[in-house]
N, C-alpha and C. Protein backbone atom coordinates (compact mmCIF):
# COMPACT_ATOMS: atom_id res chain seq x y z
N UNK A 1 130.84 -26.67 55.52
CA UNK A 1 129.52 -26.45 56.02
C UNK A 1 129.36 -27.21 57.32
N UNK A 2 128.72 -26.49 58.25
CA UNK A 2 128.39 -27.50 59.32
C UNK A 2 127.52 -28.33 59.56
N UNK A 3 126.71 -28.82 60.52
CA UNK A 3 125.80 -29.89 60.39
C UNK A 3 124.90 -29.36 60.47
N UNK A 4 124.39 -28.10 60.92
CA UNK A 4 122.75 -26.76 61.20
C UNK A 4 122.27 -26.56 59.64
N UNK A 5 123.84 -26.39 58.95
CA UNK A 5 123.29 -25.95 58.18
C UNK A 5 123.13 -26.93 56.88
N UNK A 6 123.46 -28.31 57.44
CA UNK A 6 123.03 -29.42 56.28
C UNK A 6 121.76 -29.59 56.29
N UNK A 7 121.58 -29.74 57.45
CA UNK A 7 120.24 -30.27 58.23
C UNK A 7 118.84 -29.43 57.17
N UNK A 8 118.89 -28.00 57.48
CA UNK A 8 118.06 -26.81 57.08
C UNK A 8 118.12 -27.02 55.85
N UNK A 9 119.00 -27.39 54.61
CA UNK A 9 119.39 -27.08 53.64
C UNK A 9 118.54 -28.88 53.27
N UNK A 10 118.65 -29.60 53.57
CA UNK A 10 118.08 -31.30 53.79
C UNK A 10 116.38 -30.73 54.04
N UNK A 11 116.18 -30.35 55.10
CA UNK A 11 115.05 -29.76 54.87
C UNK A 11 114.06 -29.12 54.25
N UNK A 12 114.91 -27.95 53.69
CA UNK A 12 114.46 -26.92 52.99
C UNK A 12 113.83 -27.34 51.91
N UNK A 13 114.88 -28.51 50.96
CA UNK A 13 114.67 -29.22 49.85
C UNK A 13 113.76 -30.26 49.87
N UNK A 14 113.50 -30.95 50.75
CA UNK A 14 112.42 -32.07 51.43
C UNK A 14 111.02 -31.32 51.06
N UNK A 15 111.03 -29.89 51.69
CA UNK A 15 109.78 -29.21 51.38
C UNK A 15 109.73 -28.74 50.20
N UNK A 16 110.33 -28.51 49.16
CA UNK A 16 110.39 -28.06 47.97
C UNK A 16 109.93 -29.29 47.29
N UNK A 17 110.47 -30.17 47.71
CA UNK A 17 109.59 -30.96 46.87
C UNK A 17 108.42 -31.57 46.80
N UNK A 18 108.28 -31.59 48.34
CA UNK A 18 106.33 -31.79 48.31
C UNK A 18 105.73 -31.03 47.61
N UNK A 19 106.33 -29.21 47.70
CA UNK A 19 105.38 -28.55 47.16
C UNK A 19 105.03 -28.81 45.80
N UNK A 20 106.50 -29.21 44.99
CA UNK A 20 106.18 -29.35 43.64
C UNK A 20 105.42 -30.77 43.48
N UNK A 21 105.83 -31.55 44.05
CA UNK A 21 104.44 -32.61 43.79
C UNK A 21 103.07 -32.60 44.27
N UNK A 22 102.93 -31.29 45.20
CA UNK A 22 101.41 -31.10 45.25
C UNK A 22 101.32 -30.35 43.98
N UNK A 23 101.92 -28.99 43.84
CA UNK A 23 101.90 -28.41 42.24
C UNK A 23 101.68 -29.26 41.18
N UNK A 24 102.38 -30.54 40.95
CA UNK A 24 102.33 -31.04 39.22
C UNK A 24 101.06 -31.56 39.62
N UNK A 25 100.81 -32.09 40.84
CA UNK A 25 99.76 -33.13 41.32
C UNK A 25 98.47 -31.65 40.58
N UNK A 26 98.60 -30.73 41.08
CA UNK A 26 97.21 -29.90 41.15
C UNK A 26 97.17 -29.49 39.60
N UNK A 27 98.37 -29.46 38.86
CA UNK A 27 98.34 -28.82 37.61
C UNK A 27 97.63 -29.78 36.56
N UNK A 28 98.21 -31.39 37.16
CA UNK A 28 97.50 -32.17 36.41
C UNK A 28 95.86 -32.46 36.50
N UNK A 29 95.55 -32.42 38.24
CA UNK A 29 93.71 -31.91 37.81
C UNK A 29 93.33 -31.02 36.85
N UNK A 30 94.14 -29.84 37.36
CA UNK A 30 93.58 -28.46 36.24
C UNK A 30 93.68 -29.04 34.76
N UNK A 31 94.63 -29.37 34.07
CA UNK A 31 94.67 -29.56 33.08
C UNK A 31 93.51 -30.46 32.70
N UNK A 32 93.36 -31.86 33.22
CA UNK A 32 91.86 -32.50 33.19
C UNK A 32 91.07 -32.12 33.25
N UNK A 33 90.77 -31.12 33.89
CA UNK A 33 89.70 -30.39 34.57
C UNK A 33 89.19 -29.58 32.83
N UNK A 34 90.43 -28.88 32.71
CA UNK A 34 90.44 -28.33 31.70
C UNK A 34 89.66 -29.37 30.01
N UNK A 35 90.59 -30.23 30.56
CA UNK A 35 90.04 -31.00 29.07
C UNK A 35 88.77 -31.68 28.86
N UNK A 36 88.64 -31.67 29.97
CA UNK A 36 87.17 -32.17 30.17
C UNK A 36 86.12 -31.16 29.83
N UNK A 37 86.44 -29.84 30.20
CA UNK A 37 85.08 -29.02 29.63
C UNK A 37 85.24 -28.62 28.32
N UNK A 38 86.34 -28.37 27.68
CA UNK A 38 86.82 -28.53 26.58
C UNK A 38 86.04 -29.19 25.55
N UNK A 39 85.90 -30.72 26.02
CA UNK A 39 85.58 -31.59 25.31
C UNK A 39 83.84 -31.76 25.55
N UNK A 40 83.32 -31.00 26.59
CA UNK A 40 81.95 -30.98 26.71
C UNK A 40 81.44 -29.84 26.14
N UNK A 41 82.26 -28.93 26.22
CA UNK A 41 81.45 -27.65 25.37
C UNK A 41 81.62 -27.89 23.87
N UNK A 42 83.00 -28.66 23.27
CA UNK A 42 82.61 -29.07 21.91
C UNK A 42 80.95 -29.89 21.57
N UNK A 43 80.81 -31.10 22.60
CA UNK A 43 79.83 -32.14 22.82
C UNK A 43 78.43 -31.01 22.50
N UNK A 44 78.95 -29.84 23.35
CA UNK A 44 77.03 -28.76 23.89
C UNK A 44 77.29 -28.48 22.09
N UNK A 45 78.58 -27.67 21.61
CA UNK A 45 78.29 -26.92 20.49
C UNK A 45 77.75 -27.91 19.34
N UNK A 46 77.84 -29.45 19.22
CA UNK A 46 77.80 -30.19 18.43
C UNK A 46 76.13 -30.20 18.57
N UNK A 47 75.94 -30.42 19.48
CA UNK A 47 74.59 -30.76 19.87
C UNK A 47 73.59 -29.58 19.44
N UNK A 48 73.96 -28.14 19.69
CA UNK A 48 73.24 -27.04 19.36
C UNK A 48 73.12 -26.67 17.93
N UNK A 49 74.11 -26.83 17.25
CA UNK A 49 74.47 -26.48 15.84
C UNK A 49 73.50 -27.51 15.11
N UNK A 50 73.48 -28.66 15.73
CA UNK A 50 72.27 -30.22 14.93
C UNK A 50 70.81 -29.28 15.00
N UNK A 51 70.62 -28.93 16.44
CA UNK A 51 69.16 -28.84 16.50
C UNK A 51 68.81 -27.25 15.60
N UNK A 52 69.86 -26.39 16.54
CA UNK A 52 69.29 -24.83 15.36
C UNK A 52 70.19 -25.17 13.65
N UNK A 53 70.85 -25.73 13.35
CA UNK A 53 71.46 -26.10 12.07
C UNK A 53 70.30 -26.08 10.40
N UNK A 54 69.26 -26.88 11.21
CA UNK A 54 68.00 -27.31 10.47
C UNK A 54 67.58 -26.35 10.11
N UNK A 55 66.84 -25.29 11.47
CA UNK A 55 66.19 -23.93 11.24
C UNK A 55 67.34 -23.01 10.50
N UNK A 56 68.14 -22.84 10.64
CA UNK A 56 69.28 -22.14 9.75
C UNK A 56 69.58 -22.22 8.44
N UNK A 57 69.45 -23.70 8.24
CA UNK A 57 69.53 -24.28 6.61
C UNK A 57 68.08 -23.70 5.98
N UNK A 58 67.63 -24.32 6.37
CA UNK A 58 66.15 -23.65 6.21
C UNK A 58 65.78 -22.22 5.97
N UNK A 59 66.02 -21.29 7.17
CA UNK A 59 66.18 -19.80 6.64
C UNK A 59 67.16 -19.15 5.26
N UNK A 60 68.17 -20.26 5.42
CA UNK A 60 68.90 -19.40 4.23
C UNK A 60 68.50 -19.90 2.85
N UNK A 61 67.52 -21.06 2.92
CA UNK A 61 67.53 -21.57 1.72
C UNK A 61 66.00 -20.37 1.28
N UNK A 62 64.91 -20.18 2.15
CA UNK A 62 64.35 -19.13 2.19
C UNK A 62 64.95 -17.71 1.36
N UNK A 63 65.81 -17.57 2.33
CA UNK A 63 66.11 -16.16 1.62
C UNK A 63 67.39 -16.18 0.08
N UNK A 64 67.83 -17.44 0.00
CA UNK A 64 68.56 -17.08 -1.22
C UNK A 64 67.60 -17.28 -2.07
N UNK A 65 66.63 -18.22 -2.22
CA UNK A 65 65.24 -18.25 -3.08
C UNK A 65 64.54 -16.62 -3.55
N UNK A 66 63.98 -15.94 -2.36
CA UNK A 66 64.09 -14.39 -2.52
C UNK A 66 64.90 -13.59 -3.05
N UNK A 67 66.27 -13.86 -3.23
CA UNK A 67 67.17 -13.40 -4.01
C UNK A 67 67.70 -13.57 -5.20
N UNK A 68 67.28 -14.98 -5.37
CA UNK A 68 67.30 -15.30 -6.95
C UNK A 68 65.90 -15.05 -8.02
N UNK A 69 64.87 -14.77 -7.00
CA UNK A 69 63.98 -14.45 -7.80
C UNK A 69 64.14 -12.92 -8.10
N UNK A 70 64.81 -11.86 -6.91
CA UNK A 70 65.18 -10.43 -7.37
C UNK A 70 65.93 -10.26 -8.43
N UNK A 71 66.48 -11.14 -8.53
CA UNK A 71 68.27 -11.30 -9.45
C UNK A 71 67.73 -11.28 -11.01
N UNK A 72 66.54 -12.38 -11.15
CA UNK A 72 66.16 -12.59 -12.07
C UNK A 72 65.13 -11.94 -12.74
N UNK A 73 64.71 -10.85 -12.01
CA UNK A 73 63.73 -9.99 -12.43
C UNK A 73 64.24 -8.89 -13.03
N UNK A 74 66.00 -8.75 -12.05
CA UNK A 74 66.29 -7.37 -12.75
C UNK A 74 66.98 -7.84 -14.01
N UNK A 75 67.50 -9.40 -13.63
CA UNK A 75 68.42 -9.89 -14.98
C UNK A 75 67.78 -9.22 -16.41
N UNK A 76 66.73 -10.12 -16.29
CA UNK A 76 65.61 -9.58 -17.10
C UNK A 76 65.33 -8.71 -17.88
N UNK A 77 65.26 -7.43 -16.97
CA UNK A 77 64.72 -5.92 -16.79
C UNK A 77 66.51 -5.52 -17.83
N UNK A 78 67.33 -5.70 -17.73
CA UNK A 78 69.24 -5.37 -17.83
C UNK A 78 68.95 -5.91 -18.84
N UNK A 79 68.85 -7.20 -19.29
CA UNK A 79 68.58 -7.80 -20.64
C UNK A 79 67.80 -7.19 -21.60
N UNK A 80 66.55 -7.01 -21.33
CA UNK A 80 66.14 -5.78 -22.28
C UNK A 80 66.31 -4.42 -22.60
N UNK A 81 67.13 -4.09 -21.66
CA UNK A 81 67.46 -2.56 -21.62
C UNK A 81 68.74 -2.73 -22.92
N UNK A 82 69.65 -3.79 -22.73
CA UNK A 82 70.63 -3.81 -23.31
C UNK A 82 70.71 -4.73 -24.95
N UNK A 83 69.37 -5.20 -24.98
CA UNK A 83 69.08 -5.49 -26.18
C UNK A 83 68.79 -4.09 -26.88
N UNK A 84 68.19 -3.74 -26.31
CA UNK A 84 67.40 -2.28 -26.98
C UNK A 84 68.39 -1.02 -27.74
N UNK A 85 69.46 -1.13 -26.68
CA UNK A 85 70.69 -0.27 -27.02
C UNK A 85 71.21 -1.15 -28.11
N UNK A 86 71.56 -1.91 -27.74
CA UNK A 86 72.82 -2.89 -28.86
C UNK A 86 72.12 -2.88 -30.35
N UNK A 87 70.47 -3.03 -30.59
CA UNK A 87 69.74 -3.06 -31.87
C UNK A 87 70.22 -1.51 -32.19
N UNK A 88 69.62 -0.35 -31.31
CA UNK A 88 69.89 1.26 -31.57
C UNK A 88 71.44 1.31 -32.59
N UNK A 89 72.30 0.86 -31.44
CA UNK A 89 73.62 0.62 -32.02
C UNK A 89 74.31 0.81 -33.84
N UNK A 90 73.29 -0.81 -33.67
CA UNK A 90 73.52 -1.36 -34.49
C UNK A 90 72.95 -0.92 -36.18
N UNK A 91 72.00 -0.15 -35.63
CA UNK A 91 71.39 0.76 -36.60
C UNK A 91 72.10 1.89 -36.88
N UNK A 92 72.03 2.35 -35.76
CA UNK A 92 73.02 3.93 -36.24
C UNK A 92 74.65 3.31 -37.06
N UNK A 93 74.84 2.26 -36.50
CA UNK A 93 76.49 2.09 -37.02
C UNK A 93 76.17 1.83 -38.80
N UNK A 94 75.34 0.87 -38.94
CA UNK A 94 74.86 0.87 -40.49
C UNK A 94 74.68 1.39 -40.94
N UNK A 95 73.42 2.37 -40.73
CA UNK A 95 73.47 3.89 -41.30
C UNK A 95 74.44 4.56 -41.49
N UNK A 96 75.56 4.81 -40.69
CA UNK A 96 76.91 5.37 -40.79
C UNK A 96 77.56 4.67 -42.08
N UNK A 97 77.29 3.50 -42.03
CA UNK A 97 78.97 2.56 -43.01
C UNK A 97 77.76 2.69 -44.19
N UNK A 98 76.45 2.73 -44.21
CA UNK A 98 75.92 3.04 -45.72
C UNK A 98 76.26 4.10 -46.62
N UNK A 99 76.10 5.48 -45.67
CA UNK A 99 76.53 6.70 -45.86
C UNK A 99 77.75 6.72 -46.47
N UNK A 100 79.18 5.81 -45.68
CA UNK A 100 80.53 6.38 -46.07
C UNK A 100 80.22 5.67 -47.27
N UNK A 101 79.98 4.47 -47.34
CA UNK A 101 79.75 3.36 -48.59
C UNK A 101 79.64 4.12 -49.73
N UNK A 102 78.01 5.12 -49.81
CA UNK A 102 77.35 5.43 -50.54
C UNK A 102 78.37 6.94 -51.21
N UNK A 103 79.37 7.54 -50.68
CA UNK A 103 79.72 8.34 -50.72
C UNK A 103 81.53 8.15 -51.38
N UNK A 104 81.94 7.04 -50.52
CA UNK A 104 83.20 6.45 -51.48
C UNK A 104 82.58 5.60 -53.28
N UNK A 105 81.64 5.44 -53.10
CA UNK A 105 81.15 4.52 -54.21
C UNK A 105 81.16 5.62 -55.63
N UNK A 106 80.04 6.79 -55.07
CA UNK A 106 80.25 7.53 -55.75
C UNK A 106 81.31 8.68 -56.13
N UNK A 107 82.49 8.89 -55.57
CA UNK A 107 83.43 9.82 -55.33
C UNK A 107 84.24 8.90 -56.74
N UNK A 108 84.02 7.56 -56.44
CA UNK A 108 84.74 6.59 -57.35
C UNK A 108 84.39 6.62 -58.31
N UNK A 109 82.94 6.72 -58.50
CA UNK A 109 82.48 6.91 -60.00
C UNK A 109 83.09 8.14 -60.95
N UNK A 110 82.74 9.20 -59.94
CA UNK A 110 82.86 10.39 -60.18
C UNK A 110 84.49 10.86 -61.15
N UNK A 111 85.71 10.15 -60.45
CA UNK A 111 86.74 9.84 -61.04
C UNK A 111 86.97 9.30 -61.89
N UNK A 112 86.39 8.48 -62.05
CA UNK A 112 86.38 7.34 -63.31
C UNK A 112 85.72 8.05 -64.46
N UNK A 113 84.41 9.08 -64.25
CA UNK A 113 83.74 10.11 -65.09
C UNK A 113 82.52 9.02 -65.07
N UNK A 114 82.15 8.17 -64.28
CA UNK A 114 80.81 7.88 -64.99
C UNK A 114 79.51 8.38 -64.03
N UNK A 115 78.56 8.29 -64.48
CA UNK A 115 77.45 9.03 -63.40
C UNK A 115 76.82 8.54 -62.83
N UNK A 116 76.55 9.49 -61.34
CA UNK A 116 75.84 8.53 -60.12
C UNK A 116 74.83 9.02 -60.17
N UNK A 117 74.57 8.23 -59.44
CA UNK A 117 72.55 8.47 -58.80
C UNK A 117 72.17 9.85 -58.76
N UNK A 118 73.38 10.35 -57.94
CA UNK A 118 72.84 12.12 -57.48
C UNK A 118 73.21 12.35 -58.61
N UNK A 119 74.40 12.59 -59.80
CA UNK A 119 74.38 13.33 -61.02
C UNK A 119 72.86 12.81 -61.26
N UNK A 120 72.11 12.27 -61.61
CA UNK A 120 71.08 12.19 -62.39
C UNK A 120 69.36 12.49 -61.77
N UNK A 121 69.77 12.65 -60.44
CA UNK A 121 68.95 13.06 -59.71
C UNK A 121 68.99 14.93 -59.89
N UNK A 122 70.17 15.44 -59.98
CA UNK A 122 70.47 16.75 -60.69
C UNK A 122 70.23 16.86 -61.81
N UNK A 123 70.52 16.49 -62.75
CA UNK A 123 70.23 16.63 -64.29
C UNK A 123 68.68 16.23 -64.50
N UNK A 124 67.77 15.50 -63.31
CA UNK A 124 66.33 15.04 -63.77
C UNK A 124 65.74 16.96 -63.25
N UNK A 125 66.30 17.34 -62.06
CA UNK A 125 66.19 18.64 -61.44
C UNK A 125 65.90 19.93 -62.86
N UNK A 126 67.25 19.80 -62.88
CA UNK A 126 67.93 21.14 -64.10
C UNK A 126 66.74 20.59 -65.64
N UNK A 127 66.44 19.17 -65.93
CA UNK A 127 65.06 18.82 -66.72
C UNK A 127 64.02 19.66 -66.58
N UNK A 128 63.66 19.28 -65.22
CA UNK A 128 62.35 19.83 -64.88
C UNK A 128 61.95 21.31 -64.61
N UNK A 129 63.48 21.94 -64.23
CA UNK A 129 63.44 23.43 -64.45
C UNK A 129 63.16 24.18 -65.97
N UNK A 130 64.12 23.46 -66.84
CA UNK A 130 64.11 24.34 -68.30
C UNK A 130 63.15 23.53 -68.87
N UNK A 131 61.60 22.43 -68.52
CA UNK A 131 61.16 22.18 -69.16
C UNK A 131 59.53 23.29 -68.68
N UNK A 132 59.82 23.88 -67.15
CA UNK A 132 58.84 24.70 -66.65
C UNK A 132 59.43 26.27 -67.98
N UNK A 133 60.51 26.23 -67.85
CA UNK A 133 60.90 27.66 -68.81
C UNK A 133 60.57 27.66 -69.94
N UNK A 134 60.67 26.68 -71.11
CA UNK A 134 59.95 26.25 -72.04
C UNK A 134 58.78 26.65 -72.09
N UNK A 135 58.10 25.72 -71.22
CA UNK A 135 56.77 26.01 -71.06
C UNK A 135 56.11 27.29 -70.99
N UNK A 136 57.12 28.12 -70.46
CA UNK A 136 56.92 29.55 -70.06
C UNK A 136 57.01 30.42 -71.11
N UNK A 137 57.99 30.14 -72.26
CA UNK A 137 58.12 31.22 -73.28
C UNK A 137 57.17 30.72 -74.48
N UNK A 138 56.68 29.15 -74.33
CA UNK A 138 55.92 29.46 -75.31
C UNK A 138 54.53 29.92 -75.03
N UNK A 139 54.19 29.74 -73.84
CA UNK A 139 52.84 30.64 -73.40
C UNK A 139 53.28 31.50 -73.87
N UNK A 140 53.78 32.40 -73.28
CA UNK A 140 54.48 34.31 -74.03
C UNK A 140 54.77 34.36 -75.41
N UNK A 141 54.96 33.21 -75.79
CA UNK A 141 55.25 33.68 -77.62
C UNK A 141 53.81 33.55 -78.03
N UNK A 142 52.95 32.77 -77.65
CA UNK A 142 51.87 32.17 -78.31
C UNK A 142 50.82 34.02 -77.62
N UNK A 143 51.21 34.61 -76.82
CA UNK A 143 50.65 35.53 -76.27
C UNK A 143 50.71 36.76 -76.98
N UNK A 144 52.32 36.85 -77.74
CA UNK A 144 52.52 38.19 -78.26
C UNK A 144 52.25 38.03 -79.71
N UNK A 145 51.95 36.22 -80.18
CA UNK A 145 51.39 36.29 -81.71
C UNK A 145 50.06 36.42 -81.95
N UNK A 146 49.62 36.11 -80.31
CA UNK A 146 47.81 36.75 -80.48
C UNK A 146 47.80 38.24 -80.92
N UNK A 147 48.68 38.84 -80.10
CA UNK A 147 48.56 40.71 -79.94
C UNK A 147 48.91 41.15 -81.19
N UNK A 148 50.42 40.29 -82.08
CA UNK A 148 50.32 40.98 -83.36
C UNK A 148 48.96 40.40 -84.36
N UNK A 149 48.61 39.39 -84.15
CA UNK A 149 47.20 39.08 -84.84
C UNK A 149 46.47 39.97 -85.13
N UNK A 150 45.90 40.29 -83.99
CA UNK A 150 44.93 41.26 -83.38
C UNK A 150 45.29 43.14 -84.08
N UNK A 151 46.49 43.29 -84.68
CA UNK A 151 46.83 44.56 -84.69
C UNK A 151 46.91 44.37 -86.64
């Protein structure tokens, strides 16, 4: 290399490096620069969140109050609806297991040969029929011993 071109090359680099120490020099304002508002807009948000924070707490304690009183009206309203069913339920299901009850109880009797309620609720029936027929022929006998009387 010759000496023009040490010289230029001595140079060249001389200026390269000012530039970069004006660069780190300027990067490091920016970056301050940077951290500094950084740290003031946390400071503003801290500060804003205190003062509207209050009114905020406040509104929501407002409206979840309104909502627990809705909650509890329909709770309420659901609670009796579902009492109402579950008693229904609970009726029809009894009625059901009386029925099968009442129906294995007697099927059992019935095998065994002894008599249930309904046999005797039938036989009081088939009573009260041949005691109306009875009744019936002796009117008619007592009717046709008038007529031979009479003759």
């Amino acid at each position: 290399m010759d000496n023009a071109n040490i010289d230029t090359s001595i140079e060249d680099s001389e200026e390269k490096n000012k530039l970069k120490s004006r660069g780190s020099r300027k990067s490091a304002l920016d970056f301050r620069k940077y951290t500094k508002q950084i740290w003031l807009a946390g400071l503003g948000a801290f500060s804003r969140a205190e003062e509207e924070g209050n009114k905020l707490f406040d509104s929501l304690v407002k409206v979840g109050e309104e909502l627990e009183s809705k909650t509890g009206e329909l709770a309420d309203t659901t609670v009796g609806k579902v009492t109402e069913k579950a008693k229904e339920s609970v009726s029809e299901t009894k009625d059901k297991v009386e029925k099968i009850l009442d129906t294995s109880v007697n099927h059992s009797l019935n095998r065994i040969g002894l008599v249930t309620p309904k046999d005797l609720q039938h036989i009081e029936q088939l009573l009260v029929q041949l005691h109306i027929k009875v009744d019936a022929l002796i009117e008619e006998n007592q009717q046709l011993k008038e007529k031979l009387n009479k003759k």
